[in-house]
C-alpha atoms as a PDB file:
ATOM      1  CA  UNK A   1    -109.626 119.054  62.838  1.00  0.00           C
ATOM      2  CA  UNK A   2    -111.323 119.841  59.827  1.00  0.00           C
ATOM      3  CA  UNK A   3    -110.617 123.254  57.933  1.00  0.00           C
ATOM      4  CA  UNK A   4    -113.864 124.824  58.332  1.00  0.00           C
ATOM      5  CA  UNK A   5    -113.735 124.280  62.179  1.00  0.00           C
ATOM      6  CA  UNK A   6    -110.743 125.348  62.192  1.00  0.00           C
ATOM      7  CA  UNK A   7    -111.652 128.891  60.806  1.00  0.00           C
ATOM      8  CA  UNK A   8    -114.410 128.950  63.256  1.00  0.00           C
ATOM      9  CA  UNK A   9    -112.539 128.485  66.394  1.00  0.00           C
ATOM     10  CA  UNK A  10    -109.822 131.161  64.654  1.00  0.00           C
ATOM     11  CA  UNK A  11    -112.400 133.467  64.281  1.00  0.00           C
ATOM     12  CA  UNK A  12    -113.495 133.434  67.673  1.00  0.00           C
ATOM     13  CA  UNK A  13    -110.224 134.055  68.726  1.00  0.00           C
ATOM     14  CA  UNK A  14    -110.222 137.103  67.015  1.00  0.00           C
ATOM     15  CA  UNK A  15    -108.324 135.996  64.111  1.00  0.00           C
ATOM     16  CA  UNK A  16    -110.742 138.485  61.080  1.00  0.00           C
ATOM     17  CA  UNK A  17    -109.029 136.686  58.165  1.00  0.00           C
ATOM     18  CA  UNK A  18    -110.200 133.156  59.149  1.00  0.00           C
ATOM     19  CA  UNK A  19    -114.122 134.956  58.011  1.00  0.00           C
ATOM     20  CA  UNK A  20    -112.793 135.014  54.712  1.00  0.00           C
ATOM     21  CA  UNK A  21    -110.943 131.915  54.281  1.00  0.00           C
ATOM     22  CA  UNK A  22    -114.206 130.782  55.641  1.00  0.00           C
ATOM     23  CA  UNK A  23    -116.585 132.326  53.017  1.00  0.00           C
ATOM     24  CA  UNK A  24    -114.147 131.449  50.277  1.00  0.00           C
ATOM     25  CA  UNK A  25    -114.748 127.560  51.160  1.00  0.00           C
ATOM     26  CA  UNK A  26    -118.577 127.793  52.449  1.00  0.00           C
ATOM     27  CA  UNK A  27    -120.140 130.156  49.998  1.00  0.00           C
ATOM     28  CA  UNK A  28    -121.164 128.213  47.246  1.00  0.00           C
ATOM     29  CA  UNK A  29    -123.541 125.773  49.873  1.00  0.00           C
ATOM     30  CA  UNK A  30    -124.790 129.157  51.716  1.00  0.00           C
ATOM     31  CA  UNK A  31    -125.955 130.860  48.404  1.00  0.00           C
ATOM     32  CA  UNK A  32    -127.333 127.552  47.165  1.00  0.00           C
ATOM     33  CA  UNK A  33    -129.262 126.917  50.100  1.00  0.00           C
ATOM     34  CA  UNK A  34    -130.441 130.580  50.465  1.00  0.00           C
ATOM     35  CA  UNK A  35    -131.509 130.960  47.001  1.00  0.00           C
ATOM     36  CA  UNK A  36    -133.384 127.201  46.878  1.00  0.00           C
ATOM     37  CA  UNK A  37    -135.570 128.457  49.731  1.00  0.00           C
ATOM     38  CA  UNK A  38    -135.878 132.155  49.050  1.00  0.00           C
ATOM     39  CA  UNK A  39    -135.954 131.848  44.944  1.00  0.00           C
ATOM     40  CA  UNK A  40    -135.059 135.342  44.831  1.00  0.00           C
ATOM     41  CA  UNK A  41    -131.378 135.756  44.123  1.00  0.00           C
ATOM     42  CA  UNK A  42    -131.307 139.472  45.847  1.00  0.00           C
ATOM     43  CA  UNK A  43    -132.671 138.168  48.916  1.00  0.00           C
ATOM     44  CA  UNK A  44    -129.971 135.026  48.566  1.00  0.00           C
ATOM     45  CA  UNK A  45    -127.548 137.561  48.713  1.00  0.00           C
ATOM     46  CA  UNK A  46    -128.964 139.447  51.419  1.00  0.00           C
ATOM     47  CA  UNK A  47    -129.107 136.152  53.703  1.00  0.00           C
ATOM     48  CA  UNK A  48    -125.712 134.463  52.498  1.00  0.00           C
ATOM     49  CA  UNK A  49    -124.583 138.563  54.068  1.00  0.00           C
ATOM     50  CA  UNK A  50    -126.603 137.851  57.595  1.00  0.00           C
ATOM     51  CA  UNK A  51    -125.285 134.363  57.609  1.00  0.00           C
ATOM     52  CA  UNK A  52    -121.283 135.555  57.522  1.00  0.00           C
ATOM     53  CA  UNK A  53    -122.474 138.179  59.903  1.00  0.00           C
ATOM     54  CA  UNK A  54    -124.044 135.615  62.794  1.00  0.00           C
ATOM     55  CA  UNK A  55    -121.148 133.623  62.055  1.00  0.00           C
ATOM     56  CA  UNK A  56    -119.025 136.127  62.941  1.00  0.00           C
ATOM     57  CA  UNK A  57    -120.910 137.359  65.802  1.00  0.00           C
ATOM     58  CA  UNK A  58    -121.565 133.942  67.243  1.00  0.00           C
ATOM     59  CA  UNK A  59    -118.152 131.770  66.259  1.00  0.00           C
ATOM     60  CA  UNK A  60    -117.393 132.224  70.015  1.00  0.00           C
ATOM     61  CA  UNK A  61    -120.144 130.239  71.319  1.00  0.00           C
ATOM     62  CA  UNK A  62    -119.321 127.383  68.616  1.00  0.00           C
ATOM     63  CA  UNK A  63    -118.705 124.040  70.447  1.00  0.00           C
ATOM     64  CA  UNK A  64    -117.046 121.886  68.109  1.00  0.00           C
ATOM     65  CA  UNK A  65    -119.018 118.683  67.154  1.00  0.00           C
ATOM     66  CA  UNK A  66    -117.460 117.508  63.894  1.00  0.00           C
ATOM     67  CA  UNK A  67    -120.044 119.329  61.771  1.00  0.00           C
ATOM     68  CA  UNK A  68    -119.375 122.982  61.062  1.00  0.00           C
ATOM     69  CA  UNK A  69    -120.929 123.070  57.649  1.00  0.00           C
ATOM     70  CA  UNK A  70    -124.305 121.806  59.406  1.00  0.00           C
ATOM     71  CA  UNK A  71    -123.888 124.525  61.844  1.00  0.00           C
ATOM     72  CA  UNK A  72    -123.255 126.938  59.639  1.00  0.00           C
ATOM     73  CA  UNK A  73    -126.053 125.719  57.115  1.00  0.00           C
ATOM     74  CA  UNK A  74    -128.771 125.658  60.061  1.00  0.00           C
ATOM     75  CA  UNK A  75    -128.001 129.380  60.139  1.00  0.00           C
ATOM     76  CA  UNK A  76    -128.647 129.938  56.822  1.00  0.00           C
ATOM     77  CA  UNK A  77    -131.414 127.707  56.606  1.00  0.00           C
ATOM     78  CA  UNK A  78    -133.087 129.810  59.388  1.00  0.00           C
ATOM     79  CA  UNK A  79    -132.599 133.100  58.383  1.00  0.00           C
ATOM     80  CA  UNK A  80    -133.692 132.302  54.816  1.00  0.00           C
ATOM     81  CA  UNK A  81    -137.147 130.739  56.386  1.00  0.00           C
ATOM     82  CA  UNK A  82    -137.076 133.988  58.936  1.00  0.00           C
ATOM     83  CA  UNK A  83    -137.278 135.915  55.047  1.00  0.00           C
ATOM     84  CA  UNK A  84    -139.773 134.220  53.772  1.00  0.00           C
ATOM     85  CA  UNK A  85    -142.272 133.865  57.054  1.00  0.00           C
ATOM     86  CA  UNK A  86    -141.513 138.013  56.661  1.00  0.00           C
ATOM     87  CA  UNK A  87    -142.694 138.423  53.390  1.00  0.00           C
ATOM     88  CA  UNK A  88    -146.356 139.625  51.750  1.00  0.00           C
ATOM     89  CA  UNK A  89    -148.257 137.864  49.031  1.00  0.00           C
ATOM     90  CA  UNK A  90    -147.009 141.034  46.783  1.00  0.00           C
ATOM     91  CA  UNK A  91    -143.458 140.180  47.692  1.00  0.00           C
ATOM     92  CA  UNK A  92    -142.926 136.611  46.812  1.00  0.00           C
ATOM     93  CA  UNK A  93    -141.348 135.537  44.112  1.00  0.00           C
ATOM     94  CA  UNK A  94    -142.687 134.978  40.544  1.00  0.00           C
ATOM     95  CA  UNK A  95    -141.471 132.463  38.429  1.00  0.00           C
ATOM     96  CA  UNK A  96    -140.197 134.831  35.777  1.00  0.00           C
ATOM     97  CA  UNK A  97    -137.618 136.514  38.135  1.00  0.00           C
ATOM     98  CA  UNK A  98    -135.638 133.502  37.768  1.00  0.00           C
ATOM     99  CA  UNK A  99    -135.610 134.683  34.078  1.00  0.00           C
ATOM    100  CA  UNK A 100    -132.698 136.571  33.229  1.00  0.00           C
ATOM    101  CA  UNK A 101    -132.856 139.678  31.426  1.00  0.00           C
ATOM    102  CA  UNK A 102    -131.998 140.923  28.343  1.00  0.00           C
ATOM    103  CA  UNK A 103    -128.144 141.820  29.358  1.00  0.00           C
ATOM    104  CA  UNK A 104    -127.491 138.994  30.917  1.00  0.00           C
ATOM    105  CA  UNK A 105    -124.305 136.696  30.174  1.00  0.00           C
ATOM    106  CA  UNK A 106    -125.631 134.175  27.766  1.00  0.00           C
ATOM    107  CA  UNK A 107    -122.104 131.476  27.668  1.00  0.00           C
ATOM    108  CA  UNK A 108    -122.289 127.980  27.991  1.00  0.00           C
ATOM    109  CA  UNK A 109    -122.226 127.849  31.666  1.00  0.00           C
ATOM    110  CA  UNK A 110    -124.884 130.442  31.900  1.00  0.00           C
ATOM    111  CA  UNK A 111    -126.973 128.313  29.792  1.00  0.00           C
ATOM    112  CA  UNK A 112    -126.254 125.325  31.966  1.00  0.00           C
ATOM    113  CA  UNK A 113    -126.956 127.332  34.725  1.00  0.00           C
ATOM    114  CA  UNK A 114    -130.328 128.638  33.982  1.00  0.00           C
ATOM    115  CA  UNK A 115    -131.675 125.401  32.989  1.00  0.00           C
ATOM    116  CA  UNK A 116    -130.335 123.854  36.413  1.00  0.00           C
ATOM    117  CA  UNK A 117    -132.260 127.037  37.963  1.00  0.00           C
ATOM    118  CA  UNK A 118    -135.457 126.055  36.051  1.00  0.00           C
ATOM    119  CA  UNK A 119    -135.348 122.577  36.397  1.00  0.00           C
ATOM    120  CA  UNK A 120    -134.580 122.738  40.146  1.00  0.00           C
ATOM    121  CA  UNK A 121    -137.626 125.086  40.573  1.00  0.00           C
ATOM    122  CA  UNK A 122    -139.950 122.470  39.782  1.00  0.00           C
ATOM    123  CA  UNK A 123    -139.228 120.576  42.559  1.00  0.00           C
ATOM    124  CA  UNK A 124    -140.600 121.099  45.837  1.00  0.00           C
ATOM    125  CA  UNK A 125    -139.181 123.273  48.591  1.00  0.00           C
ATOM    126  CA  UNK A 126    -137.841 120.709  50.646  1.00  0.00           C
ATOM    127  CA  UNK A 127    -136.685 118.660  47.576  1.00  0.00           C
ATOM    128  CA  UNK A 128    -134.633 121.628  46.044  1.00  0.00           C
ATOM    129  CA  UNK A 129    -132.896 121.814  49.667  1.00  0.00           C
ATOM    130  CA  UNK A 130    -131.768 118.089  50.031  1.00  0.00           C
ATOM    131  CA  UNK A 131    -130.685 118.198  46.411  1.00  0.00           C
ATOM    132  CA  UNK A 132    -128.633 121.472  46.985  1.00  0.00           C
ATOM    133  CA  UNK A 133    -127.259 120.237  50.581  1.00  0.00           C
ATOM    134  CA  UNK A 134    -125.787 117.264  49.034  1.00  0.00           C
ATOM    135  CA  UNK A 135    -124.387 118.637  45.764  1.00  0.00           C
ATOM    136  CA  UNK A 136    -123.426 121.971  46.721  1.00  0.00           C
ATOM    137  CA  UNK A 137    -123.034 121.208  50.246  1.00  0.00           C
ATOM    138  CA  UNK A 138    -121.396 118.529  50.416  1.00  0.00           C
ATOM    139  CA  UNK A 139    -123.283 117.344  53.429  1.00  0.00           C
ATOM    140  CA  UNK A 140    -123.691 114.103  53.990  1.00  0.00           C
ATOM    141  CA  UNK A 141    -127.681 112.465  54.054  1.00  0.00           C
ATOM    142  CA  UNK A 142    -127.914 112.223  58.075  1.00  0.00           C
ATOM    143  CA  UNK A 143    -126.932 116.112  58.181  1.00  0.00           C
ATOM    144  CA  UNK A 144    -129.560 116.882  55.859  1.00  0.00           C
ATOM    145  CA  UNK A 145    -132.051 115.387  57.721  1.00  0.00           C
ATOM    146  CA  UNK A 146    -130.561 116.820  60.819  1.00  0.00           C
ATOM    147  CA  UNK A 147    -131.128 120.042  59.747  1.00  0.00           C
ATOM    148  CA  UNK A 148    -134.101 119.788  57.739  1.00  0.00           C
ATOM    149  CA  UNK A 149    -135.681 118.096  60.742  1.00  0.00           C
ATOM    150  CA  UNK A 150    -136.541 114.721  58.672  1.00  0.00           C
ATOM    151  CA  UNK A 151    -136.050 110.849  58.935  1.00  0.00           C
ATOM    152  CA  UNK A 152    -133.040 109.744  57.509  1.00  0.00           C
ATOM    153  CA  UNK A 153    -134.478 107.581  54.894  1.00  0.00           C
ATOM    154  CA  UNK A 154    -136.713 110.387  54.047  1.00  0.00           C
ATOM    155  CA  UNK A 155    -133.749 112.134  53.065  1.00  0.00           C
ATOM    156  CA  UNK A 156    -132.399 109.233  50.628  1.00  0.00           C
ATOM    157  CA  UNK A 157    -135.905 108.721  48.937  1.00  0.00           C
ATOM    158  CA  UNK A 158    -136.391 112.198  48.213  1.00  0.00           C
ATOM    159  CA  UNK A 159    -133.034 112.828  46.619  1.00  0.00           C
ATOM    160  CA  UNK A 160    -132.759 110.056  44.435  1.00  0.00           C
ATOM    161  CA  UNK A 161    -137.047 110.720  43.298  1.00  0.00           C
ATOM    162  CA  UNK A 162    -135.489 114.425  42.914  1.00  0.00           C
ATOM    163  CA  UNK A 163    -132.532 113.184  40.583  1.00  0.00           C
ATOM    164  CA  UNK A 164    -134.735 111.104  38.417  1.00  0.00           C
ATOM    165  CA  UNK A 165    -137.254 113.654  38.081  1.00  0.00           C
ATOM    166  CA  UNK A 166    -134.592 115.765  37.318  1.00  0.00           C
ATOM    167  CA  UNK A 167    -132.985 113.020  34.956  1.00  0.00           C
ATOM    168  CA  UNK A 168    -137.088 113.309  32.972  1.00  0.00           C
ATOM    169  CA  UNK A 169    -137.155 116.624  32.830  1.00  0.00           C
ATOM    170  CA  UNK A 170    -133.871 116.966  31.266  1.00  0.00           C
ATOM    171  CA  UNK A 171    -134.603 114.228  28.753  1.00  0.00           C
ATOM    172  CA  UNK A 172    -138.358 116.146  27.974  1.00  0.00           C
ATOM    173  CA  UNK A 173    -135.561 119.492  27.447  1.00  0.00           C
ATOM    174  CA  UNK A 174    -133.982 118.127  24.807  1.00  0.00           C
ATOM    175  CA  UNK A 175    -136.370 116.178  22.897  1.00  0.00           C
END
């Protein structure tokens, strides 16, 4: 049985700790996917919170399949669209809150990290999810199109246009 599955059936026997074992191992794909749809790294946050809660509150009805991290994306994946069906025009995101501010942390990884953010933001919704799933995720192509409700080979076409896109942009960067 796979850890994460593991943690879920533990926490649904009542066993509190397995949550954060859990979170420790799952985080990094909930954020991702949360903040690719959302673009807002508050409301990431906010989500990536709801997502640990429902898992909590609904690891008992769990029937292991083989794919927790799906199961566990699909929840973030709807509660992130469930925050962006809520918002307003005046609420959505603007391009320049991805921009840090003046006290941010400007290291090396920052650096990296804030050109991934703007790079990745120039692909399209969908795009920026498949990309995430599979790097950060971990998921494998026929989960992503599981959960993103898409043909398998759409799945496979649209990451690798999204890595060499990526790839162009990145070259453009540095010229």
């Amino acid at each position: 049985m796979k850890e994460i599955e593991k943690k879920i059936l533990q926490l649904a026997q009542g066993d509190q700790g397995a949550l954060e074992l859990l979170y420790e191992r799952t985080k990094g794909a909930v954020y991702g996917l949360a903040l690719s749809i959302v673009r807002n790294p508050q409301d990431a946050e906010d989500i990536m919170q709801d997502t640990y809660l429902r898992i909590y509150r609904s690891s008992g009805s769990y029937r292991a399949r083989g794919k927790p991290m799906a199961w566990i994306l699909t929840i973030t994946r709807n509660l992130a669209m469930d925050k962006v069906r809520s918002r307003t025009a005046r609420e959505l995101p603007l391009e320049e809150d991805w921009i840090p501010d003046q006290g941010s942390d400007f290291s090396e990884s920052a650096l990296d990290r804030m050109v991934l953010d703007s790079l990745l933001a120039r692909l399209t919704e969908e795009e920026r999810q498949i990309v995430v799933l599979y790097t950060a995720g971990r998921l494998k192509h026929r989960e992503i199109a599981r959960i993103l409700g898409i043909p398998l080979g759409t799945s496979l076409s649209k990451y690798h246009r999204s890595l060499s896109k990526l790839r162009k942009w990145l070259e453009e960067e540095q010229k």
